[in-house]
N, C-alpha and C. Protein backbone atom coordinates (compact mmCIF):
# COMPACT_ATOMS: atom_id res chain seq x y z
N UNK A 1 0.84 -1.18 0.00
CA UNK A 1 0.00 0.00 0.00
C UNK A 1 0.88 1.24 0.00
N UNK A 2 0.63 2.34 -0.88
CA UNK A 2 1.27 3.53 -0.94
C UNK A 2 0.87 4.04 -0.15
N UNK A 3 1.22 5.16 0.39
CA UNK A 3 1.27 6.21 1.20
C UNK A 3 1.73 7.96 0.48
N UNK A 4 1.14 8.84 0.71
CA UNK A 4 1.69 10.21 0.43
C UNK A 4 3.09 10.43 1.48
N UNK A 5 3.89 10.96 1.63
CA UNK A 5 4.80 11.14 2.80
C UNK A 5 5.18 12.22 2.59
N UNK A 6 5.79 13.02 4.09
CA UNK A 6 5.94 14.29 4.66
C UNK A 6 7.32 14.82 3.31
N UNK A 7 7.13 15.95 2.94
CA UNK A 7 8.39 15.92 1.96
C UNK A 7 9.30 16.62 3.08
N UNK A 8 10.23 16.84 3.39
CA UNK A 8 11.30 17.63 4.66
C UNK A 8 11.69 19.05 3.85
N UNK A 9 11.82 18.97 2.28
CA UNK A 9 12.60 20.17 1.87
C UNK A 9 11.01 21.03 2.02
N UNK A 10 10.27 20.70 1.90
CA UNK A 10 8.82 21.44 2.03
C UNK A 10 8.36 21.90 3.59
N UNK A 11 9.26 21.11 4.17
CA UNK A 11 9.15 21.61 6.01
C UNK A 11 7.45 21.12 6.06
N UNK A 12 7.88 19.57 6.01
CA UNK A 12 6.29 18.81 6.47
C UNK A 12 6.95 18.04 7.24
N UNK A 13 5.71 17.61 7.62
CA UNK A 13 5.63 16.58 9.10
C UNK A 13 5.06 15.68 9.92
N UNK A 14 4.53 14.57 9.65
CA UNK A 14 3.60 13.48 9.68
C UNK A 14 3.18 13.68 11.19
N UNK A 15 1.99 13.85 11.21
CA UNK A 15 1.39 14.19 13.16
C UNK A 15 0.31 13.37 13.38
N UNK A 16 -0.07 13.93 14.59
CA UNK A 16 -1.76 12.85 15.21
C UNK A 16 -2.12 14.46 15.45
N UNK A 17 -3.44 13.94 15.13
CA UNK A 17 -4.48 15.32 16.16
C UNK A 17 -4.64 15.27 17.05
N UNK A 18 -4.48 15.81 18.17
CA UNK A 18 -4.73 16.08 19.78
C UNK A 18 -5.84 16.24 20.13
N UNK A 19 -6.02 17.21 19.10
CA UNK A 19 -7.47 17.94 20.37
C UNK A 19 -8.23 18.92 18.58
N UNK A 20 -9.44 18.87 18.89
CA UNK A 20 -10.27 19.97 18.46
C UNK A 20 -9.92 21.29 18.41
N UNK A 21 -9.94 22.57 18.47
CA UNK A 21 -9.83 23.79 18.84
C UNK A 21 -10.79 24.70 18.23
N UNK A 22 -11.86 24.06 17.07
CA UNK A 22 -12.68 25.05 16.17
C UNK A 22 -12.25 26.10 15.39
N UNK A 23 -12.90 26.03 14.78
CA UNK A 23 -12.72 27.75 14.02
C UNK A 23 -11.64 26.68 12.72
N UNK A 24 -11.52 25.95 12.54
CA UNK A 24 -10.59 25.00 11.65
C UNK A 24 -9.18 25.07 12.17
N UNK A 25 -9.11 24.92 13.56
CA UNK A 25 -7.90 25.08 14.35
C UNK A 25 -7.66 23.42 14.92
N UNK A 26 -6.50 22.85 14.90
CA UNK A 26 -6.66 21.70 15.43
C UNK A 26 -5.24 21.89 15.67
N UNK A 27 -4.97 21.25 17.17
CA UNK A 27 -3.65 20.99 18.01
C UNK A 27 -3.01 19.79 17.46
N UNK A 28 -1.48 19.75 17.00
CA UNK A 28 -1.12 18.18 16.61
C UNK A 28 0.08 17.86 17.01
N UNK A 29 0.37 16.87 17.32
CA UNK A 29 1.27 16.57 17.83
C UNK A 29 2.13 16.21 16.63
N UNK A 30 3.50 16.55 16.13
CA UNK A 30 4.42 16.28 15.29
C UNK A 30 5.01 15.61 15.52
N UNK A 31 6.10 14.79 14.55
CA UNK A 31 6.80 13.74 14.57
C UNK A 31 8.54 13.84 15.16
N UNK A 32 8.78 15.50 15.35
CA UNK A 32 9.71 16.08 15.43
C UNK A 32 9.14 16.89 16.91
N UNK A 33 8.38 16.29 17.78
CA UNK A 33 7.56 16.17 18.99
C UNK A 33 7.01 17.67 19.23
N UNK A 34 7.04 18.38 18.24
CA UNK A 34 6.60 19.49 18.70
C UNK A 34 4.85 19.81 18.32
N UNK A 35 4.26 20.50 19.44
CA UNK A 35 2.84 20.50 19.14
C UNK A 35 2.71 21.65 18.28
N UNK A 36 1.83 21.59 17.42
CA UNK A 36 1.58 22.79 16.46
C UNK A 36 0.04 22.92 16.58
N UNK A 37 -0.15 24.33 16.52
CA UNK A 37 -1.53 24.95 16.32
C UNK A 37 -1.55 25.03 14.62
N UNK A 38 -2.42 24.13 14.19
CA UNK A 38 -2.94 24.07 13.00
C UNK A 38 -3.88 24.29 12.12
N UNK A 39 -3.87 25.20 10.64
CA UNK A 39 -5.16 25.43 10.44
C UNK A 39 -5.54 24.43 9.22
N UNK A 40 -6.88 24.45 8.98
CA UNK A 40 -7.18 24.00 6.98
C UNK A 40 -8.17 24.75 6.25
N UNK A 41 -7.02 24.82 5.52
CA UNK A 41 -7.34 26.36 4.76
C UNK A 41 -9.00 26.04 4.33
N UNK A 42 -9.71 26.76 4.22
CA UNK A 42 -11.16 27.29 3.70
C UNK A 42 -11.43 26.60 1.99
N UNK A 43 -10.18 27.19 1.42
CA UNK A 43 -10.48 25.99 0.06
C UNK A 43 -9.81 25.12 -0.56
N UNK A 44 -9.34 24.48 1.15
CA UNK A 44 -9.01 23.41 0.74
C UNK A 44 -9.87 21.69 1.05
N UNK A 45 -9.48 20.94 0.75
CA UNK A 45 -10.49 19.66 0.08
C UNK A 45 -10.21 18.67 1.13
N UNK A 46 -10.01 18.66 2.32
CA UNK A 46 -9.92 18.04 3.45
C UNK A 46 -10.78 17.81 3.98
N UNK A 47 -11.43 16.31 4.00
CA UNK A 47 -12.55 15.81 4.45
C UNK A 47 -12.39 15.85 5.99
N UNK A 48 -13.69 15.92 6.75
CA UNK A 48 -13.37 15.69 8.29
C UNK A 48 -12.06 15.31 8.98
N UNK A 49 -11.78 15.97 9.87
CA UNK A 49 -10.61 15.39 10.90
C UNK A 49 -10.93 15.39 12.14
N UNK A 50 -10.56 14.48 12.64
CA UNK A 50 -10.99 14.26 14.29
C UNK A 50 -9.79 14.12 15.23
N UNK A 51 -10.04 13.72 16.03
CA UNK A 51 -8.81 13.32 17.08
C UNK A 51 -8.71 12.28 16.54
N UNK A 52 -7.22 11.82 16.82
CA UNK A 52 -6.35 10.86 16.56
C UNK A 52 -5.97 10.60 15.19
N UNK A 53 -6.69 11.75 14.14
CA UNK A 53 -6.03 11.39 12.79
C UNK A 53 -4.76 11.08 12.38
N UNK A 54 -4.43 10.70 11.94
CA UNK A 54 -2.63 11.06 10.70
C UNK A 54 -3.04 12.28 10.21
N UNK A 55 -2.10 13.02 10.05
CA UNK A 55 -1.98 14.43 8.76
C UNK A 55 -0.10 14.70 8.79
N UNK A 56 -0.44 15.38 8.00
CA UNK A 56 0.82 15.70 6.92
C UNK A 56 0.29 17.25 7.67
N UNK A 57 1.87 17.79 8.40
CA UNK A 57 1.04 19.23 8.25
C UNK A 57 2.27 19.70 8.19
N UNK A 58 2.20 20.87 7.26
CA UNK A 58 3.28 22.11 6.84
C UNK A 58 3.31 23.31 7.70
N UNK A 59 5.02 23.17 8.07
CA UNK A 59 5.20 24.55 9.36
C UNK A 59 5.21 25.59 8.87
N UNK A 60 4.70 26.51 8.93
CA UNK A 60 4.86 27.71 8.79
C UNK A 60 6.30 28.70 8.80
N UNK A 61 6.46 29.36 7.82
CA UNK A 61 8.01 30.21 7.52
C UNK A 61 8.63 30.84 9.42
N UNK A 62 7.86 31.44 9.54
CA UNK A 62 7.36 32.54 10.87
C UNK A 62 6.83 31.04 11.90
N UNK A 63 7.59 31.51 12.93
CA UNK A 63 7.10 30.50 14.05
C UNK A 63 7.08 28.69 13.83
N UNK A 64 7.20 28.39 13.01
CA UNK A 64 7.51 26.90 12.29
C UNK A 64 7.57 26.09 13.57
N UNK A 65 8.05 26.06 14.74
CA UNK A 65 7.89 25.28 15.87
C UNK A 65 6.44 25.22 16.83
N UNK A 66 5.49 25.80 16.35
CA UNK A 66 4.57 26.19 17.34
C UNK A 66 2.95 26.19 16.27
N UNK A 67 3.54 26.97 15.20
CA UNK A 67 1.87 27.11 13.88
C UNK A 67 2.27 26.35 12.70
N UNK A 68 1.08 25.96 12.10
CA UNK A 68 1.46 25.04 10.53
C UNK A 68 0.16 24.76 9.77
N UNK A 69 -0.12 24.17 9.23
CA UNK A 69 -1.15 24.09 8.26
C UNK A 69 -1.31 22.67 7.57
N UNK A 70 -2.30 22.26 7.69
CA UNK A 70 -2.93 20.55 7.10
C UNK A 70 -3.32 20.54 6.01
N UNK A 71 -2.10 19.88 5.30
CA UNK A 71 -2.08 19.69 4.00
C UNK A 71 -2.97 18.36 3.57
N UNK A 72 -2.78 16.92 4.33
CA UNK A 72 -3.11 16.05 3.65
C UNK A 72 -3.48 15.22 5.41
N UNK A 73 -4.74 14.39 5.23
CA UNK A 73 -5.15 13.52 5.70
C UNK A 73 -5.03 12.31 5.68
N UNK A 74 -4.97 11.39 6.56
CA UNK A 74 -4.74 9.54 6.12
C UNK A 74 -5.73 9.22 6.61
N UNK A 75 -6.58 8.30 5.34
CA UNK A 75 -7.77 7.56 5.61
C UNK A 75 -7.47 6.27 7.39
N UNK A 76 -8.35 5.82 7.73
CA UNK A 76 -8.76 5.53 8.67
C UNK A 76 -7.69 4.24 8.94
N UNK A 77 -8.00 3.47 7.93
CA UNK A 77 -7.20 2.37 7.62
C UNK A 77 -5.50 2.75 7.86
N UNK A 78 -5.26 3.59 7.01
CA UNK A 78 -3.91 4.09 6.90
C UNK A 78 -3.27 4.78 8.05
N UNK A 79 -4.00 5.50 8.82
CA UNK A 79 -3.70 6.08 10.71
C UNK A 79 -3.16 5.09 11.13
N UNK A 80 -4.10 3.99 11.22
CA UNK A 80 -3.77 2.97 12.05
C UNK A 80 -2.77 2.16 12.12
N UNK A 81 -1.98 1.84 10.90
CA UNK A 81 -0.82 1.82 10.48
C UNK A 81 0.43 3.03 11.01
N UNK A 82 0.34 3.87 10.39
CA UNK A 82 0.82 5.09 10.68
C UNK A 82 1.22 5.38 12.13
N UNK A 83 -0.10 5.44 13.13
CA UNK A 83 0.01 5.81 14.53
C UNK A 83 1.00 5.01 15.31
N UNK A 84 1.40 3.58 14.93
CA UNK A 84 2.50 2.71 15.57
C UNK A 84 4.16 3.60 15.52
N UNK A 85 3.89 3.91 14.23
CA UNK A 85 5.47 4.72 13.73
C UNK A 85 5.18 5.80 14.92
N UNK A 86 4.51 6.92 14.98
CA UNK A 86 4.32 7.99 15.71
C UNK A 86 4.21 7.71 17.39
N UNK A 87 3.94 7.05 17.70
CA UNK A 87 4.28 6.89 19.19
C UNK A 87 4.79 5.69 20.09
């Protein structure tokens, strides 16, 4: 089974979702252990995310240790896989 993966020269980063926050804000825990406040963008094509997802999320230029942005989601199947690597 393929997988999309974090590109590094793009400053991505394979995470879990923590927590909710609304407003399209979601807390994640990164693979590089740092938590990021995360957004998804308005037009972008990201089906639901909940706690405990996989995502791919991109740090931000400015603050890159702390804010970032959710690029890509892993179906349900594929987390579960995934989440072993991550913790």
């Amino acid at each position: 089974m393929r997988y999309r993966s974090p590109d590094s020269q793009k400053n991505e980063y394979l995470g879990i979702v923590v927590e909710s926050l609304g407003a399209r804000r979601m807390r994640v825990l990164c693979e590089d252990n740092n938590i990021r406040i995360c957004s998804i963008p308005k037009n972008h094509a990201v089906p639901f995310i909940h706690k405990d997802s996989c995502v791919i999320v991109k740090a931000w230029d400015v603050q890159s240790d702390t804010k970032g942005r959710i690029v890509y989601r892993y179906n349900r199947e594929q987390s579960n896989r995934l989440r072993g690597l991550l913790l």
